[in-house]
C-alpha atoms as a PDB file:
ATOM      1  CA  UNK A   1     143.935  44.547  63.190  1.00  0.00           C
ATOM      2  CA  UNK A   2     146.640  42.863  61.015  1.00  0.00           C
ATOM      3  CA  UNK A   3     150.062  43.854  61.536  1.00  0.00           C
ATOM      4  CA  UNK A   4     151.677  46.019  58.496  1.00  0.00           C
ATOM      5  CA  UNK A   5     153.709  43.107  57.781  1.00  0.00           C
ATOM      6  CA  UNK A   6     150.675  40.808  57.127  1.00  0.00           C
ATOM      7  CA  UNK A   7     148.729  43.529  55.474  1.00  0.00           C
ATOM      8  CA  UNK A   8     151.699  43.858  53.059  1.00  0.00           C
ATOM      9  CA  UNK A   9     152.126  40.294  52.136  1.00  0.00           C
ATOM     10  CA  UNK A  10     148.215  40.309  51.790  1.00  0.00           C
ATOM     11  CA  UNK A  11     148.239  43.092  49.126  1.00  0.00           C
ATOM     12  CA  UNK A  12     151.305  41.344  47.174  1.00  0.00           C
ATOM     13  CA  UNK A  13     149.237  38.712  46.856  1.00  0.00           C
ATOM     14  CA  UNK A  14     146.154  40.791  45.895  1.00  0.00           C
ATOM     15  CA  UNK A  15     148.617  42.313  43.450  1.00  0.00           C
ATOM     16  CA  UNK A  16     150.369  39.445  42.141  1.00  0.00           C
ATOM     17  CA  UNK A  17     147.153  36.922  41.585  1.00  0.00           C
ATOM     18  CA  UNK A  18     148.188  35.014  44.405  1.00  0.00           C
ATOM     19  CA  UNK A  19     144.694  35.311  46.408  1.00  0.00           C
ATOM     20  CA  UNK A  20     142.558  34.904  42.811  1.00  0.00           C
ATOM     21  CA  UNK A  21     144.549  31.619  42.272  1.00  0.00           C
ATOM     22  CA  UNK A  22     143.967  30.559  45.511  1.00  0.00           C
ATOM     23  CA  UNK A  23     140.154  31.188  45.758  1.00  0.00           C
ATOM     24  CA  UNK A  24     139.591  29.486  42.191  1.00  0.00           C
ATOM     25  CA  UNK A  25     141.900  26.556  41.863  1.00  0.00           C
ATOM     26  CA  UNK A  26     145.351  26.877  43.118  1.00  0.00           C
ATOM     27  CA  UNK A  27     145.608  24.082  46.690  1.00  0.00           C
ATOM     28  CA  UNK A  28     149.846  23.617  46.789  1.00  0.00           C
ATOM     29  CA  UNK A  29     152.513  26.380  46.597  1.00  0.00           C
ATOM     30  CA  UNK A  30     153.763  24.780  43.104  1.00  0.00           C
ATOM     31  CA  UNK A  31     149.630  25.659  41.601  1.00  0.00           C
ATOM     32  CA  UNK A  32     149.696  28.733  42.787  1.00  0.00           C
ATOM     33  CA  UNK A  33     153.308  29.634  41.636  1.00  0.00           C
ATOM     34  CA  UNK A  34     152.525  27.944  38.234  1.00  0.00           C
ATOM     35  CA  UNK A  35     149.195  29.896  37.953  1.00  0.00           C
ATOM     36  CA  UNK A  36     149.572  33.092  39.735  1.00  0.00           C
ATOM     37  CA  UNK A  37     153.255  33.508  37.527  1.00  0.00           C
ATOM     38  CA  UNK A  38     155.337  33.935  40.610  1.00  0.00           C
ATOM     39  CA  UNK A  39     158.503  32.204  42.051  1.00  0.00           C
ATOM     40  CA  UNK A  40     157.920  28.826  44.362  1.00  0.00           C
ATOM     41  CA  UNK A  41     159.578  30.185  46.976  1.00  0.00           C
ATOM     42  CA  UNK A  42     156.965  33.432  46.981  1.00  0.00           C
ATOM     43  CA  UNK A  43     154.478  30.817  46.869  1.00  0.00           C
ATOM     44  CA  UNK A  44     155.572  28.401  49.905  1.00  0.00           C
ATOM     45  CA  UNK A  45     156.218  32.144  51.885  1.00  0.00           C
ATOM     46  CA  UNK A  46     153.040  33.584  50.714  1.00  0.00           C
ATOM     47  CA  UNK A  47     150.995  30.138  51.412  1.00  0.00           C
ATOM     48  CA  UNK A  48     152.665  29.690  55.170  1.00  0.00           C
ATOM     49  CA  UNK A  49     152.088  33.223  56.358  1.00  0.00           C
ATOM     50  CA  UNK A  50     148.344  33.265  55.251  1.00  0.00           C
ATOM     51  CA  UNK A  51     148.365  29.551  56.826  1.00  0.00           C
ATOM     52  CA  UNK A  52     149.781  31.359  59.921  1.00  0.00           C
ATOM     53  CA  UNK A  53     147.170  34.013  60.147  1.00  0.00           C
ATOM     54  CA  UNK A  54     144.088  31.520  59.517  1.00  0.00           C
ATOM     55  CA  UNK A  55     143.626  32.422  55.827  1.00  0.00           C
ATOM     56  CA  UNK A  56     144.008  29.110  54.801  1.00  0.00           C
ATOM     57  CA  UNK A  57     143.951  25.608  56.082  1.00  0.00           C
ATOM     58  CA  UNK A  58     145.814  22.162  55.017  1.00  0.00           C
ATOM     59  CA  UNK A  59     143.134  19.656  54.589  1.00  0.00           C
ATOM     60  CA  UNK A  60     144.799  16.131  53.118  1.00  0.00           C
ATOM     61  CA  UNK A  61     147.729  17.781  51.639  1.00  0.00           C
ATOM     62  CA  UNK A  62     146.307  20.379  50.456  1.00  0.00           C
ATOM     63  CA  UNK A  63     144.999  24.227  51.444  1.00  0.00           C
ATOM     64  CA  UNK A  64     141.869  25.763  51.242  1.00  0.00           C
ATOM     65  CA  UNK A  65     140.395  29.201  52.077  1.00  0.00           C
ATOM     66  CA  UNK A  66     138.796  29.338  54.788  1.00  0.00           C
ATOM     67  CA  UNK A  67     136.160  32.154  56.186  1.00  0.00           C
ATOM     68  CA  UNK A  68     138.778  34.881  57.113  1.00  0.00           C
ATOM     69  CA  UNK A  69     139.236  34.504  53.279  1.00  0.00           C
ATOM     70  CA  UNK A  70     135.769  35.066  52.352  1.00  0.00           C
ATOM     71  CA  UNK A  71     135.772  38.875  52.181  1.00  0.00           C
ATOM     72  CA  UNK A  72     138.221  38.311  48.863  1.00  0.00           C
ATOM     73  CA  UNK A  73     136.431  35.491  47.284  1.00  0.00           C
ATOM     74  CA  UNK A  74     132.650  37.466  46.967  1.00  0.00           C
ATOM     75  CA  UNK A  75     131.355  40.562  47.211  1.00  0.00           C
ATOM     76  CA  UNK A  76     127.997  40.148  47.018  1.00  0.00           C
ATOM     77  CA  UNK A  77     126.878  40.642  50.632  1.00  0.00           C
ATOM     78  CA  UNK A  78     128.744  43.655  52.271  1.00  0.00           C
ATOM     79  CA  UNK A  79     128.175  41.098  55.483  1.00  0.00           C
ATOM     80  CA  UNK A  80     130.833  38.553  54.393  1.00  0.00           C
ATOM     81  CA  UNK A  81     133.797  41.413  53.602  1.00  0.00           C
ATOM     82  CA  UNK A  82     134.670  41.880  56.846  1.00  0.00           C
ATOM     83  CA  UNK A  83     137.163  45.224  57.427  1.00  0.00           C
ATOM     84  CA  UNK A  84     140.503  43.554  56.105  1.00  0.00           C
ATOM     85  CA  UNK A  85     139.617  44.045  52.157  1.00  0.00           C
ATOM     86  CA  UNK A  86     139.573  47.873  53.168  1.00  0.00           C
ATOM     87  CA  UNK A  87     142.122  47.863  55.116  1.00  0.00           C
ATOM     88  CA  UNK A  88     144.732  46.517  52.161  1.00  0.00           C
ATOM     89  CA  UNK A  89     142.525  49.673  49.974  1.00  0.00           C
ATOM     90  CA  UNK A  90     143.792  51.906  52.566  1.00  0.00           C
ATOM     91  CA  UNK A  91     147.151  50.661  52.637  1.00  0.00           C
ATOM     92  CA  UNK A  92     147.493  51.180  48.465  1.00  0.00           C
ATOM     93  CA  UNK A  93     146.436  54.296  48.731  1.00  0.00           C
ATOM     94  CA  UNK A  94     149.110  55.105  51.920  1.00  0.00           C
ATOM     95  CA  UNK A  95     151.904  53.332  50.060  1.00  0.00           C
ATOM     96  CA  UNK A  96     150.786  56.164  46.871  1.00  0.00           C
ATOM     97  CA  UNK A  97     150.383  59.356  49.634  1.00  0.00           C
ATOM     98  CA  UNK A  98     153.875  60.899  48.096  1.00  0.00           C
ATOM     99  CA  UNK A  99     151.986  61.212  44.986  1.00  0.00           C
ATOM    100  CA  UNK A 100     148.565  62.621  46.583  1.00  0.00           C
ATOM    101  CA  UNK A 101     151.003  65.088  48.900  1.00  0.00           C
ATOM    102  CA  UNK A 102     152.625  66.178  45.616  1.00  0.00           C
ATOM    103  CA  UNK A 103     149.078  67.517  44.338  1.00  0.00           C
ATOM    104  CA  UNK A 104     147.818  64.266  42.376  1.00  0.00           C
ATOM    105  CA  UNK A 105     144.412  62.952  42.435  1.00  0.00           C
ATOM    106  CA  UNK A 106     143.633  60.451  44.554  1.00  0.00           C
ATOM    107  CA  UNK A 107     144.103  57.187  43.671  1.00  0.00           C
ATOM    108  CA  UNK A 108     142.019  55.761  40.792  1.00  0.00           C
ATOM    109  CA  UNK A 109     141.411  52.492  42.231  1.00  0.00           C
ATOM    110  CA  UNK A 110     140.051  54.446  45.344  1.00  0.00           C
ATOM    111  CA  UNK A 111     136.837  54.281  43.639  1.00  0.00           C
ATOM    112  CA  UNK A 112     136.568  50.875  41.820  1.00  0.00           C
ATOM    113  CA  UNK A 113     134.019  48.824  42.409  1.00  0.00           C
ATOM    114  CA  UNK A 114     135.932  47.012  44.313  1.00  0.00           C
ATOM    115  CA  UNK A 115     137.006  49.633  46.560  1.00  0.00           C
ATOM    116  CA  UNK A 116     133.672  50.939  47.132  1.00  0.00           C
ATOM    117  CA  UNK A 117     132.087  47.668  48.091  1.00  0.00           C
ATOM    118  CA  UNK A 118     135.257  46.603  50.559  1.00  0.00           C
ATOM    119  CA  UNK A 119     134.124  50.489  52.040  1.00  0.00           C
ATOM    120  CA  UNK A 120     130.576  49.027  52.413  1.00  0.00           C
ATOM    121  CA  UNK A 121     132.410  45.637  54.001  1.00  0.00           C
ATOM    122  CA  UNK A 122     134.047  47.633  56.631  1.00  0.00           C
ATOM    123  CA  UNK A 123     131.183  49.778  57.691  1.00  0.00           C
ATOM    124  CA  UNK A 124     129.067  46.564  58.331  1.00  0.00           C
ATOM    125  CA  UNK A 125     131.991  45.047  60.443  1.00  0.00           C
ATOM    126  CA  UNK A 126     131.835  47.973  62.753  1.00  0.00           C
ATOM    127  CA  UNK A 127     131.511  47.097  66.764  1.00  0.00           C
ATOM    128  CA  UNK A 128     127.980  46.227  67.667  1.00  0.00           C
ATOM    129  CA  UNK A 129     128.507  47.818  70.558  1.00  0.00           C
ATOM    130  CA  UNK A 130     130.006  50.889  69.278  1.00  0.00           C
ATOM    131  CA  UNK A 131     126.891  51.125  66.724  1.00  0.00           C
ATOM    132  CA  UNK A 132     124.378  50.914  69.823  1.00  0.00           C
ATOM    133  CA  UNK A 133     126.160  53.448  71.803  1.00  0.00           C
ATOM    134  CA  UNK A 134     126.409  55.707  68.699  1.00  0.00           C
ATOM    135  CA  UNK A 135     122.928  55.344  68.628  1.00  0.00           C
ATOM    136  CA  UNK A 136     122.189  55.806  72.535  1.00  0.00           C
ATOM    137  CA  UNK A 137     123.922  58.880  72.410  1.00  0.00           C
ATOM    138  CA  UNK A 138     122.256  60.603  69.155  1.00  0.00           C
ATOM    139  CA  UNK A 139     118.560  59.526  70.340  1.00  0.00           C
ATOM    140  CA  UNK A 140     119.269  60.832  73.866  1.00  0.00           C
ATOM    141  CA  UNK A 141     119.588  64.228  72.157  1.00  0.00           C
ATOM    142  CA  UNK A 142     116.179  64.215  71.186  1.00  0.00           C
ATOM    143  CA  UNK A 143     113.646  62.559  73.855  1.00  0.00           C
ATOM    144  CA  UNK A 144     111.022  61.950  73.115  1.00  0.00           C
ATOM    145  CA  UNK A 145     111.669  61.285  69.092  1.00  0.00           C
ATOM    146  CA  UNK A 146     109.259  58.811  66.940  1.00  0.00           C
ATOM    147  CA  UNK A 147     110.961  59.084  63.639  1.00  0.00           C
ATOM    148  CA  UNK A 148     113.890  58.728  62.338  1.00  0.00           C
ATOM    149  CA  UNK A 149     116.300  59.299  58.891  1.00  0.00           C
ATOM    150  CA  UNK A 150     119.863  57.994  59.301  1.00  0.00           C
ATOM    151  CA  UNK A 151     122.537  60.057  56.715  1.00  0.00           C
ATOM    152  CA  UNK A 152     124.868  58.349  54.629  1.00  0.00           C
ATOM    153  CA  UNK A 153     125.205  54.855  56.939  1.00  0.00           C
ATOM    154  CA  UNK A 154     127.024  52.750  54.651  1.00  0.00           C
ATOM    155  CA  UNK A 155     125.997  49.681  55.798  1.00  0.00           C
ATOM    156  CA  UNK A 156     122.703  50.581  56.953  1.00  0.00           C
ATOM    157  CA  UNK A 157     123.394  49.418  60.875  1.00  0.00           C
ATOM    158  CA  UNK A 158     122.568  52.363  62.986  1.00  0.00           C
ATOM    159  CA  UNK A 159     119.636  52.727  61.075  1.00  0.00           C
ATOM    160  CA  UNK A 160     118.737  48.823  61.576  1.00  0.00           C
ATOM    161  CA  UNK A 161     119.582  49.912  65.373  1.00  0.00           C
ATOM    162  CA  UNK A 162     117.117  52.683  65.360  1.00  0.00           C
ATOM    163  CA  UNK A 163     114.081  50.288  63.670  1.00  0.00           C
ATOM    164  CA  UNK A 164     115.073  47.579  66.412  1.00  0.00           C
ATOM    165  CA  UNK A 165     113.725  50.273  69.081  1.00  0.00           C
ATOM    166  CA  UNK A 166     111.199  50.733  67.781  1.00  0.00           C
ATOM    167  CA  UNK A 167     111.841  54.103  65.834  1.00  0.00           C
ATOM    168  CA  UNK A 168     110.265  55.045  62.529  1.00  0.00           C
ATOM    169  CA  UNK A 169     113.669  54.992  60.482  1.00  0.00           C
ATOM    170  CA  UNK A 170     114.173  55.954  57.064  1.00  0.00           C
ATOM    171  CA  UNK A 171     118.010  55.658  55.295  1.00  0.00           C
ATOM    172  CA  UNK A 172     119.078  58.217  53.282  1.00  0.00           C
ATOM    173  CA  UNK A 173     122.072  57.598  51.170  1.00  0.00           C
ATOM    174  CA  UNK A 174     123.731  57.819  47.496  1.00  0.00           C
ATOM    175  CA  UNK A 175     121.992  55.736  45.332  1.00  0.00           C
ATOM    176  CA  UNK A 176     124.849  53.721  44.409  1.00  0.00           C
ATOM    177  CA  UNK A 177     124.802  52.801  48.102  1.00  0.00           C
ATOM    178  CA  UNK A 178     121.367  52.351  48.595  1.00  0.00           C
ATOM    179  CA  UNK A 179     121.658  49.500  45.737  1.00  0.00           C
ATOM    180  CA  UNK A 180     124.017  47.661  47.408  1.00  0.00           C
ATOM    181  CA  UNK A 181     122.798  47.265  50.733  1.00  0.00           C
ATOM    182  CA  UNK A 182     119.364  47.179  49.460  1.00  0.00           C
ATOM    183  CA  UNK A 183     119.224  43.179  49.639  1.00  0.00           C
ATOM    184  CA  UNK A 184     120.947  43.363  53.016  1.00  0.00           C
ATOM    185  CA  UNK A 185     118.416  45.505  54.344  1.00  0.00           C
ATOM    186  CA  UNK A 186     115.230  43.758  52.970  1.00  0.00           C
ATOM    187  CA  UNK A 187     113.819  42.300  56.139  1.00  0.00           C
ATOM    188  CA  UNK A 188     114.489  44.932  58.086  1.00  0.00           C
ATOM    189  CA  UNK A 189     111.663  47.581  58.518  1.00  0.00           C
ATOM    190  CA  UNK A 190     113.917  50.970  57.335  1.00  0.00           C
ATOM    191  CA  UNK A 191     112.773  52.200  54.778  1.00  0.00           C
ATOM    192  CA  UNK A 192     115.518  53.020  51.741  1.00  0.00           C
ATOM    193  CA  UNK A 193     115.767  56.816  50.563  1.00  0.00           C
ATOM    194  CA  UNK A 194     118.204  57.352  47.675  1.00  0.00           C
ATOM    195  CA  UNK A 195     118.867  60.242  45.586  1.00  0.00           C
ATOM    196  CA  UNK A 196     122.189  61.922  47.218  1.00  0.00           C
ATOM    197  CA  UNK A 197     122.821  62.908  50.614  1.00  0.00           C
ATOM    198  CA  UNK A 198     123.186  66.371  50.175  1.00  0.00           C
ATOM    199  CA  UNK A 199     119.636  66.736  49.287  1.00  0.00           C
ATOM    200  CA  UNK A 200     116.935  66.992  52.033  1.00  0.00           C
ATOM    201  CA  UNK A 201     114.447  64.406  52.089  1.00  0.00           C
ATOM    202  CA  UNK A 202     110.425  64.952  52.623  1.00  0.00           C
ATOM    203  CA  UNK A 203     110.815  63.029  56.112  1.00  0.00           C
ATOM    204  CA  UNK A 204     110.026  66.006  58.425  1.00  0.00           C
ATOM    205  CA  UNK A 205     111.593  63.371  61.093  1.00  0.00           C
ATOM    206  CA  UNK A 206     112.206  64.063  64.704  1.00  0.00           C
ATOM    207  CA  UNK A 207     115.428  63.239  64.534  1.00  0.00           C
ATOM    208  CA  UNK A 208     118.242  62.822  61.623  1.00  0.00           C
ATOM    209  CA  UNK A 209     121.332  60.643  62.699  1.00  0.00           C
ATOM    210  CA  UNK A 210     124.594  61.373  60.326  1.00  0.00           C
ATOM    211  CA  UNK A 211     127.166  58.638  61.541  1.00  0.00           C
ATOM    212  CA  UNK A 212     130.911  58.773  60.333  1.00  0.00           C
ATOM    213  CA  UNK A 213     129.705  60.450  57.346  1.00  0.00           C
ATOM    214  CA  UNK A 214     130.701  63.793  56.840  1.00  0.00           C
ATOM    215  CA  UNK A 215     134.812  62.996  57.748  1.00  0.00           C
ATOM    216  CA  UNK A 216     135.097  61.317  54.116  1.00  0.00           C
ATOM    217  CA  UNK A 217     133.846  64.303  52.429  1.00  0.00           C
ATOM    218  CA  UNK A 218     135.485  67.721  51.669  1.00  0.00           C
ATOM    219  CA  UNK A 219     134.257  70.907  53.924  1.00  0.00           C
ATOM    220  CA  UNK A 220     131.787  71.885  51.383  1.00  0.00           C
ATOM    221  CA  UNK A 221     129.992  69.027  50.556  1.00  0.00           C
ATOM    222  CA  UNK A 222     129.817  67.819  54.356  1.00  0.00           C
ATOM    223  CA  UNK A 223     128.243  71.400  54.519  1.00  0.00           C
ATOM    224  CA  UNK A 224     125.912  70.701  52.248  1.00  0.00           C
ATOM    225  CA  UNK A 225     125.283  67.236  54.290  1.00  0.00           C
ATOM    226  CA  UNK A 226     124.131  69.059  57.302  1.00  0.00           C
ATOM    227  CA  UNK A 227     122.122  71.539  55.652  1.00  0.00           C
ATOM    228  CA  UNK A 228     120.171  68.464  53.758  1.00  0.00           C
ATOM    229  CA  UNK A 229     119.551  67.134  56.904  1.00  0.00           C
ATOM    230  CA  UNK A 230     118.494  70.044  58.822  1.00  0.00           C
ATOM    231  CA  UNK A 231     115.473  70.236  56.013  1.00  0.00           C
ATOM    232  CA  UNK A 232     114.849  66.826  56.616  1.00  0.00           C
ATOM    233  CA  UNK A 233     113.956  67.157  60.234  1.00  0.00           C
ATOM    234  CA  UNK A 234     110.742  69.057  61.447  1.00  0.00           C
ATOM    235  CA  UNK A 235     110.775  72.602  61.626  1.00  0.00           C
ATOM    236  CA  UNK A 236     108.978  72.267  65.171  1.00  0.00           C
ATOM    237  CA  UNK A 237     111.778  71.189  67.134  1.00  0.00           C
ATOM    238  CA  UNK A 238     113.875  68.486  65.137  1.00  0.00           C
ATOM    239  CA  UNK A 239     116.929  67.945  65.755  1.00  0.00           C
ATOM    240  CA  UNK A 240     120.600  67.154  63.863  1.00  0.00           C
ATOM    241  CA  UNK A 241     123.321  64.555  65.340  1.00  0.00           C
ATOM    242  CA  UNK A 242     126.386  64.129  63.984  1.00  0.00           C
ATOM    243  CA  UNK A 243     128.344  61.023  65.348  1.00  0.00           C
ATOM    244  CA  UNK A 244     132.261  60.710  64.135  1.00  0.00           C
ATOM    245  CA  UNK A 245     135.630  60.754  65.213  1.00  0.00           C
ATOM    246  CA  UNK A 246     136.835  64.146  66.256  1.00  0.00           C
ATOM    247  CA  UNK A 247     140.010  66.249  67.007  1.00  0.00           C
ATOM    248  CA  UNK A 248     142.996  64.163  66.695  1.00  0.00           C
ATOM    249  CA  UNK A 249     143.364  60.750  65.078  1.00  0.00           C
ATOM    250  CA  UNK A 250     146.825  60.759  63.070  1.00  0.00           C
ATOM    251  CA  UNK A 251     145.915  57.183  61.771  1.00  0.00           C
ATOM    252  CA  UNK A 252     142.715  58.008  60.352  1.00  0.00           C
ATOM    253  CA  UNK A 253     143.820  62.011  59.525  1.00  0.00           C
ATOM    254  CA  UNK A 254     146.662  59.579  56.953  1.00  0.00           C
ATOM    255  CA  UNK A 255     143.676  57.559  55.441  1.00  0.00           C
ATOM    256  CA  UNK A 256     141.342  59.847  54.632  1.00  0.00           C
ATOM    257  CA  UNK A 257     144.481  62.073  53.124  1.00  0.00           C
ATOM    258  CA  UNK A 258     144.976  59.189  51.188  1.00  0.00           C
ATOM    259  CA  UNK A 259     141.736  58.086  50.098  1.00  0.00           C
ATOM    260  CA  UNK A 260     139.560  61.421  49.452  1.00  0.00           C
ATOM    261  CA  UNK A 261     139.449  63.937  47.668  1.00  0.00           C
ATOM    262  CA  UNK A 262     138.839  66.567  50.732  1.00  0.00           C
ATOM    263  CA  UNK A 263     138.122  64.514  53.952  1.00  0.00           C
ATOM    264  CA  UNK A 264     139.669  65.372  57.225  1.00  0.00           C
ATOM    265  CA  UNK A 265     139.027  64.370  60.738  1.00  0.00           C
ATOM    266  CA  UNK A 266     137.409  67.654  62.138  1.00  0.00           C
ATOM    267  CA  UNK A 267     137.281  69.966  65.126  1.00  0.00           C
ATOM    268  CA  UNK A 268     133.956  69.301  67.039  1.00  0.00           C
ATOM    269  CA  UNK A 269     133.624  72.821  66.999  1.00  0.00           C
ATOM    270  CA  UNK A 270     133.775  73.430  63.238  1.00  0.00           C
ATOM    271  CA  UNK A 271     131.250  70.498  63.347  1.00  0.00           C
ATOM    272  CA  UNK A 272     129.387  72.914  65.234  1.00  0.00           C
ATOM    273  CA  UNK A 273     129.471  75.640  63.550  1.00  0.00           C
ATOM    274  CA  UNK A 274     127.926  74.056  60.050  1.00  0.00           C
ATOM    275  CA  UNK A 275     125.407  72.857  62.010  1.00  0.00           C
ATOM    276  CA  UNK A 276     124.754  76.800  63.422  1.00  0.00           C
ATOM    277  CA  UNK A 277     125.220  78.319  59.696  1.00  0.00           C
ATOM    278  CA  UNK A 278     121.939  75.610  58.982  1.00  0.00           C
ATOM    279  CA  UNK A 279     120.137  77.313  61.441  1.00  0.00           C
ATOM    280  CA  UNK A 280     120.440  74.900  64.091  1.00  0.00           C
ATOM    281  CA  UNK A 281     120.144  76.445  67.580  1.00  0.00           C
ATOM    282  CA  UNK A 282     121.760  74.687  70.602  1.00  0.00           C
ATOM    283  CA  UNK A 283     124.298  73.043  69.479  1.00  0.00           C
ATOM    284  CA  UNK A 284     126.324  71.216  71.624  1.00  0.00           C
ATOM    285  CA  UNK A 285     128.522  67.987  71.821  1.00  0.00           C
ATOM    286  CA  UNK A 286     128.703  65.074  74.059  1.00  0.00           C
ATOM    287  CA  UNK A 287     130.912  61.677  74.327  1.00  0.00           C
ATOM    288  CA  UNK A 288     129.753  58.420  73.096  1.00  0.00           C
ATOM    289  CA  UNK A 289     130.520  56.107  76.091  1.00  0.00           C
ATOM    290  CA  UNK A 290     132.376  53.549  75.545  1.00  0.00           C
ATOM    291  CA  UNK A 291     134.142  54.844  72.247  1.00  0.00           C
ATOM    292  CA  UNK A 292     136.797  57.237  70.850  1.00  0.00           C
ATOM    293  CA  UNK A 293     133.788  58.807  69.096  1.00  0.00           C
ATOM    294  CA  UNK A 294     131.724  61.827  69.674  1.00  0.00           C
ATOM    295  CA  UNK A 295     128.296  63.863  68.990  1.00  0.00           C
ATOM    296  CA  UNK A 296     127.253  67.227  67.874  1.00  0.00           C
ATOM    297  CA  UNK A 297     123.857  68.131  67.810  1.00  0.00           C
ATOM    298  CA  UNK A 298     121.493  70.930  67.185  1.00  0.00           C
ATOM    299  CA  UNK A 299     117.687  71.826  66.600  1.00  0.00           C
ATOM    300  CA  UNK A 300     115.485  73.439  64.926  1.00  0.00           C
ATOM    301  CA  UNK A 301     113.852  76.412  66.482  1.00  0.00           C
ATOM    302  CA  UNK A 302     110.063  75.409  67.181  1.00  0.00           C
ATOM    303  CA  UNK A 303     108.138  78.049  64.962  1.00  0.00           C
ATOM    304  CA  UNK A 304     106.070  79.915  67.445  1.00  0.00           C
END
């Protein structure tokens, strides 16, 4: 994670035109200054400190981007974002929280395209590791599972995670997201469910996965989230996971403040309890080993 200091001189040049002159043309402090509009001095700062944090490179006199950069020069494969394009999203939004706290919307920008697709970046530069343990822990709550649907999984990797065990895996997400990750997904064997996540899906699965999902969204519709996926899940015995971040996490409580509309990181036993008002039955929670994160799962009562 960048320092607030980089992340800051990162969005001023975001802001300023300083990154979009560098990615096109812009390969000395005096371009950039001359084409982004902004003093030489800002330049030569700007230029060293993103020099500095491996940004950019001097090659013969002059700089070029180099991979670290990548994530602000396309946005066609959610791959190649990495997390830091998010994280400078997050930080607008914290620098406007006075205005949120006040009562104002969110941020507009929150949901540019942009914005949405640095969201997707992020979610497919999560920890390997902490995807495979995620998914360790939700399939250990249901032994003996054969299929799979994975709820509102940005990126798609826990449900690529589930296919590589050899799960039947289905991913259910908006269809805004579904688009997007649909090329990054088309060798994998998951199949790709759109239509909104708050409606159930004909998947009568073993097992529905919701991972890091239902903290972005307000009570109600992460309600609603867990009472689409309970009808997605077979009536004999299926059973609900949900895999986030739970009780207290100040940094993440100030980001989703900032960036939603109603998200919240969440009791594990108010998880609980949505998943008991869908007519779950033993619902319980458990750690995720290795991680800061948790799961709360239920099932469906076998009918007799």
């Amino acid at each position: 994670m960048e320092d607030f200091r980089t992340l800051l001189v990162l969005r001023a040049a975001r802001e300023t035109g300083v990154l979009d002159a560098l990615v096109a043309s812009a390969d000395t402090p005096a371009a950039v200054a001359e084409q982004a509009g902004v003093t030489e001095r800002a330049a030569e700062v700007v230029v060293a400190v993103l020099v500095d944090r491996g940004f950019l490179t001097w090659v013969s006199g002059a700089v070029e981007p180099t991979n670290r950069m990548l994530g602000f020069i396309t946005k066609t494969d959610v791959r190649s974002i990495g997390s830091l394009p998010h994280a400078l999203d997050v930080a607008d939004a914290l620098l406007a929280l006075p205005a949120a706290m006040e009562g104002d919307d969110v941020p507009a920008g929150g949901d540019t395209d942009r914005a949405f697709r640095n969201r997707l970046g992020a979610a497919a530069a999560r920890d390997d590791a902490a995807v495979r343990a995620a998914v360790t822990a939700a399939v250990h709550e249901r032994p003996g599972a054969e299929s799979v649907v994975v709820v509102g999984d940005d990126a798609g990797h826990h449900a690529v995670e589930c296919a590589r065990r050899g799960f039947d895996v289905a991913a259910h997400h908006d269809d805004r997201v579904v688009d997007a990750v649909r090329p990054v997904l088309a060798a994998e064997p998951v199949e790709l469910v759109g239509g909104g996540v708050a409606e159930p899906v004909d998947a009568a699965a073993d097992l529905a996965v919701i991972p890091h999902t239902l903290s972005r969204r307000s009570p109600t519709a992460a309600q609603d989230v867990v009472r689409a996926a309970s009808e997605s899940v077979s009536a004999a015995g299926g059973t609900v996971a949900v895999v986030d971040t739970f009780g207290s996490a100040p940094g993440l409580s100030a980001a989703l403040l900032a960036t939603t509309p109603g998200g919240a990181v969440r009791d594990a036993d108010r998880v609980a309890s949505w998943l008991a008002d869908a007519g779950l039955t033993d619902v319980r929670t458990s750690d995720v080993p290795g991680t800061e994160h948790r799961v709360v799962a239920g099932r469906r009562r076998a009918v007799q």
